[in-house]
C-alpha atoms as a PDB file:
ATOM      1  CA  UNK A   1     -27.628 -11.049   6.150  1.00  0.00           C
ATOM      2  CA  UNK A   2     -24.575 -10.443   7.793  1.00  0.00           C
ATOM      3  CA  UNK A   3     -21.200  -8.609   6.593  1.00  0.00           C
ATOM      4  CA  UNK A   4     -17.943  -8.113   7.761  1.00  0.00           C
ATOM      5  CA  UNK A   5     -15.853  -5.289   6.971  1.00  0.00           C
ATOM      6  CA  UNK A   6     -12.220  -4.648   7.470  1.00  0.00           C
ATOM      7  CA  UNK A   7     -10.596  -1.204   7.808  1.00  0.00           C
ATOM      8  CA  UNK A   8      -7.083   0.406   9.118  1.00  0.00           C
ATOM      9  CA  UNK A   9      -5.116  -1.147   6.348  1.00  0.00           C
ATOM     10  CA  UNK A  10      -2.121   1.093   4.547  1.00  0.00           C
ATOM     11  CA  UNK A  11       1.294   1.999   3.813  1.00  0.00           C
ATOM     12  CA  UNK A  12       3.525   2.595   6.581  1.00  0.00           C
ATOM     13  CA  UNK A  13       7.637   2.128   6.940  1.00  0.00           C
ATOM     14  CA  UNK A  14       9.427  -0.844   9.040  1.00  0.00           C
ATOM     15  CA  UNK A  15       9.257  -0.069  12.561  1.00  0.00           C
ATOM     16  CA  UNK A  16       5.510   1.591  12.352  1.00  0.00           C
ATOM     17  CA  UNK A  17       2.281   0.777  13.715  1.00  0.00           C
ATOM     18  CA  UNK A  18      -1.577   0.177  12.035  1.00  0.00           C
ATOM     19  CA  UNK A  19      -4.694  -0.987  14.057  1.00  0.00           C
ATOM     20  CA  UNK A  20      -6.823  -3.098  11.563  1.00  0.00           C
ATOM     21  CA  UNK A  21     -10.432  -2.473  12.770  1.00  0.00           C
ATOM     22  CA  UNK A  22     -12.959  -5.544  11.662  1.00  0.00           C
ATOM     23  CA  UNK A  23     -17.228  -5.165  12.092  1.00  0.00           C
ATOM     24  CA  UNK A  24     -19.551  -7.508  11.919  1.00  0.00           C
ATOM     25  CA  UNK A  25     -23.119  -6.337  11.210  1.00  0.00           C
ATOM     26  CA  UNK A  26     -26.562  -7.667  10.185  1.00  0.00           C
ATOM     27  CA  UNK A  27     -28.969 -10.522  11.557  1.00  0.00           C
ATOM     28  CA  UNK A  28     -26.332 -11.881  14.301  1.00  0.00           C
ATOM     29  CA  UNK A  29     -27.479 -13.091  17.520  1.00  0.00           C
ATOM     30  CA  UNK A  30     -24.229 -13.713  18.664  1.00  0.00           C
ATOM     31  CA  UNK A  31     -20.122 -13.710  18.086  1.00  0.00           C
ATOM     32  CA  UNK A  32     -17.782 -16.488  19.187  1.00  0.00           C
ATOM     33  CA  UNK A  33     -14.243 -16.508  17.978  1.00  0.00           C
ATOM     34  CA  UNK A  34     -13.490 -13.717  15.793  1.00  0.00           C
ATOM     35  CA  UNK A  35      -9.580 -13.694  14.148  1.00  0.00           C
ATOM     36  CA  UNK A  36      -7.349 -12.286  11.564  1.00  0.00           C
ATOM     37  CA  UNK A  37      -5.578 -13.979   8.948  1.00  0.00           C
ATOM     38  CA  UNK A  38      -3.351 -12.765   6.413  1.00  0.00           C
ATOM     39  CA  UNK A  39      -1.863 -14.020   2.834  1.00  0.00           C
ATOM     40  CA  UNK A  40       0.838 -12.631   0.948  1.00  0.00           C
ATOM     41  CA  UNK A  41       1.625 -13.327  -2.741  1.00  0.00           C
ATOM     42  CA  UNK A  42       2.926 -16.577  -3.409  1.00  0.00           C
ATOM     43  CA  UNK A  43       2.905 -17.565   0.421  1.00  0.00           C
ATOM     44  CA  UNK A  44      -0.259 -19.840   2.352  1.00  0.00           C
ATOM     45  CA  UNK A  45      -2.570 -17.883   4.066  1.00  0.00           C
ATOM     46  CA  UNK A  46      -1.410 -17.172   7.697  1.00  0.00           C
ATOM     47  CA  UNK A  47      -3.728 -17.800  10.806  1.00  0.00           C
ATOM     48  CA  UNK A  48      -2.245 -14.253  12.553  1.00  0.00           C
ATOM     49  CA  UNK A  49      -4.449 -13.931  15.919  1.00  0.00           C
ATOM     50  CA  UNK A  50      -7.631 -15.168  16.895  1.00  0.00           C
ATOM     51  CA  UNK A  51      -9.790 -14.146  20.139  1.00  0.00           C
ATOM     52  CA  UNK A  52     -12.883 -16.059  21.699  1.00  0.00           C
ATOM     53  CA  UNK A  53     -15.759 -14.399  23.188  1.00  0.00           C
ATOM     54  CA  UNK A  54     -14.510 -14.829  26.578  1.00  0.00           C
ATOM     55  CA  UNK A  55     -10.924 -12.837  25.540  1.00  0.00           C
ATOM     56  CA  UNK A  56      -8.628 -15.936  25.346  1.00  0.00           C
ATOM     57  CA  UNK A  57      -6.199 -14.686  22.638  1.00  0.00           C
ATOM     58  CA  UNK A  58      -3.502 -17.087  20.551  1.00  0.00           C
ATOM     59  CA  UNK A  59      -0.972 -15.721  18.025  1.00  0.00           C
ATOM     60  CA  UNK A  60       0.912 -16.775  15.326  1.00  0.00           C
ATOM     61  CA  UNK A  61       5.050 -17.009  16.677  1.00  0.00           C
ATOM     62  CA  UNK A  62       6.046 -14.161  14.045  1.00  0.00           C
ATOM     63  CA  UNK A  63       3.727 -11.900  15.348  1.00  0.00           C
ATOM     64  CA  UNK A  64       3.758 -12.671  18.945  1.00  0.00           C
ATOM     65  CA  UNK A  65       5.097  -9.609  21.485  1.00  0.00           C
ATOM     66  CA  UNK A  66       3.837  -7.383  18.705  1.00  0.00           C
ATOM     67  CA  UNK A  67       0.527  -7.754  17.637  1.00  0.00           C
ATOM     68  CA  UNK A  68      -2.298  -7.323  19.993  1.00  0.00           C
ATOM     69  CA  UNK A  69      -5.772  -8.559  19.458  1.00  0.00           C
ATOM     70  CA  UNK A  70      -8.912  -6.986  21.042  1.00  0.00           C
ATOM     71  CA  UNK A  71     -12.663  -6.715  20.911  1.00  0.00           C
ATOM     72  CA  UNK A  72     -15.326  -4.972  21.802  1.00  0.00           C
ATOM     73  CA  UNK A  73     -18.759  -6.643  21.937  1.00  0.00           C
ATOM     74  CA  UNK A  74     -20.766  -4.246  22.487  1.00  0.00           C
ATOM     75  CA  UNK A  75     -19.699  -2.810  18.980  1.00  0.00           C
ATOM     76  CA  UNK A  76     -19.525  -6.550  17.213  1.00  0.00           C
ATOM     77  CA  UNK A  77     -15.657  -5.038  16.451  1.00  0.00           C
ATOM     78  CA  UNK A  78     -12.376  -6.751  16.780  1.00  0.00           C
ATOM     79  CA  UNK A  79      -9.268  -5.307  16.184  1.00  0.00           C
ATOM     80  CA  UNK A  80      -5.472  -5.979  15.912  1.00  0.00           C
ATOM     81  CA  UNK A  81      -2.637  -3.292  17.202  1.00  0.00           C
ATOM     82  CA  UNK A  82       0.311  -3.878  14.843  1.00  0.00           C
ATOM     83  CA  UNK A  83       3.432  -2.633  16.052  1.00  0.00           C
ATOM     84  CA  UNK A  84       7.421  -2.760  15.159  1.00  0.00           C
ATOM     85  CA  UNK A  85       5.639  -3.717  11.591  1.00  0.00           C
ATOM     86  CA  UNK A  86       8.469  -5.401   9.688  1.00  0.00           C
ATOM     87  CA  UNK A  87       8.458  -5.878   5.435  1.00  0.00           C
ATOM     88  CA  UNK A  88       7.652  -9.436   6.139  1.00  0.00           C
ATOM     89  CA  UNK A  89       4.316  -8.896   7.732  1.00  0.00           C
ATOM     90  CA  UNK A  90       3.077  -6.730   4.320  1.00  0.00           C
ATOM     91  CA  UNK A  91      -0.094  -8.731   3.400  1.00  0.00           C
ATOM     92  CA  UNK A  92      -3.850  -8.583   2.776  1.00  0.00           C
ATOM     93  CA  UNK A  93      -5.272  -9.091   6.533  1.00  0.00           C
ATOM     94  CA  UNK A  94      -8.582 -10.807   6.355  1.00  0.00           C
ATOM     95  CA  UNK A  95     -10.662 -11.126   9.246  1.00  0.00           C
ATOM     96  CA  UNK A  96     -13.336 -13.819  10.139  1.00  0.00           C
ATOM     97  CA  UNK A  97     -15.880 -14.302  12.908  1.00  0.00           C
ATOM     98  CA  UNK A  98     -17.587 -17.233  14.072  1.00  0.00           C
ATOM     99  CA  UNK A  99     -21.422 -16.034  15.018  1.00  0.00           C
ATOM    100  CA  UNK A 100     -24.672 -17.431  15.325  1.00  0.00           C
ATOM    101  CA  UNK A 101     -27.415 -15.903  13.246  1.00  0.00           C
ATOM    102  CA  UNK A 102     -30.525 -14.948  14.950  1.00  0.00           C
ATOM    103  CA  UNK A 103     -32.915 -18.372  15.521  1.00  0.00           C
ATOM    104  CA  UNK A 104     -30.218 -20.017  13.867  1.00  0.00           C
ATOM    105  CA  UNK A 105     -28.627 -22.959  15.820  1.00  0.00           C
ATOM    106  CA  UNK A 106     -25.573 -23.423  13.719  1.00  0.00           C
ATOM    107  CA  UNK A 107     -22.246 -21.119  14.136  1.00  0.00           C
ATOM    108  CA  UNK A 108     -20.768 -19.858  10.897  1.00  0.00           C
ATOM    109  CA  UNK A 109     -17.468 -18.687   9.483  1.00  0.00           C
ATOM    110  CA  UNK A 110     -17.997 -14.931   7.894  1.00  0.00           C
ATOM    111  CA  UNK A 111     -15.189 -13.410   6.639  1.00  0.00           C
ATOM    112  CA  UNK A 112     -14.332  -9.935   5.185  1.00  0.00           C
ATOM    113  CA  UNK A 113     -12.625  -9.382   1.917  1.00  0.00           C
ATOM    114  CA  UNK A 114      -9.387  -8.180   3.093  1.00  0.00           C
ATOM    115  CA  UNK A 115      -7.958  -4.936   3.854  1.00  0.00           C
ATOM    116  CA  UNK A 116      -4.263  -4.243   1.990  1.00  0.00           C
ATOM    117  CA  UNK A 117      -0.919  -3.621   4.787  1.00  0.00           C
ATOM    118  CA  UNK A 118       2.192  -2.595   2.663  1.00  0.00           C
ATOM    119  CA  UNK A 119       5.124  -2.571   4.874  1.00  0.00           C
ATOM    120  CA  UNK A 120       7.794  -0.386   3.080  1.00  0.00           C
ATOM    121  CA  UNK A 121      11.090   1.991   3.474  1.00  0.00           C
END
């Protein structure tokens, strides 16, 4: 099996800073793009920052000059440096990783369940 976990999510005021940490585990053989998303109430889900294996890195324009994406392979970990948080970026962040299973041909979607960023004064 494989799971993905978020962490780093939490209260913090406008102007702050989180790092959302994201780990994929289990029977992978190997990660491709991994990504965040987020989804607030009563607004579509939000592709925030995605980053391929090979550390190309897009954004979403509200984020962009803010948010930083990263990885580490060796750990099967991506992560996203949120700074100058604003109330408009409160959300659940979900994360996602495209892998191959081990003797599996076909790449996957896997995504966490979501890990809670409240952006409040």
């Amino acid at each position: 099996q494989v799971q993905v976990a978020e962490s780093g999510g939490g209260l913090v005021q406008p102007g702050g800073s989180l790092r959302l940490s994201c780990v994929a585990s289990g029977n992978i053989y190997s990660i491709y793009t991994m990504g965040w998303y987020r989804q607030a109430p009563e607004k579509q889900r939000e592709l925030v920052a995605t980053i391929t294996s090979g550390g190309s890195t897009n954004y979403a324009d509200s984020v962009k000059g803010r948010f930083t994406i990263s990885r580490d392979n060796a750990r099967n970990t991506v992560y996203l440096q949120m700074n100058s948080l604003k109330p408009e970026d409160a959300a659940v962040y979900l994360c996602y990783c495209d892998l191959k299973r081990y003797r599996d041909s076909e790449i996957m979607d896997y995504w966490g369940k979501g890990t809670l960023v409240t952006v409040s004064s």
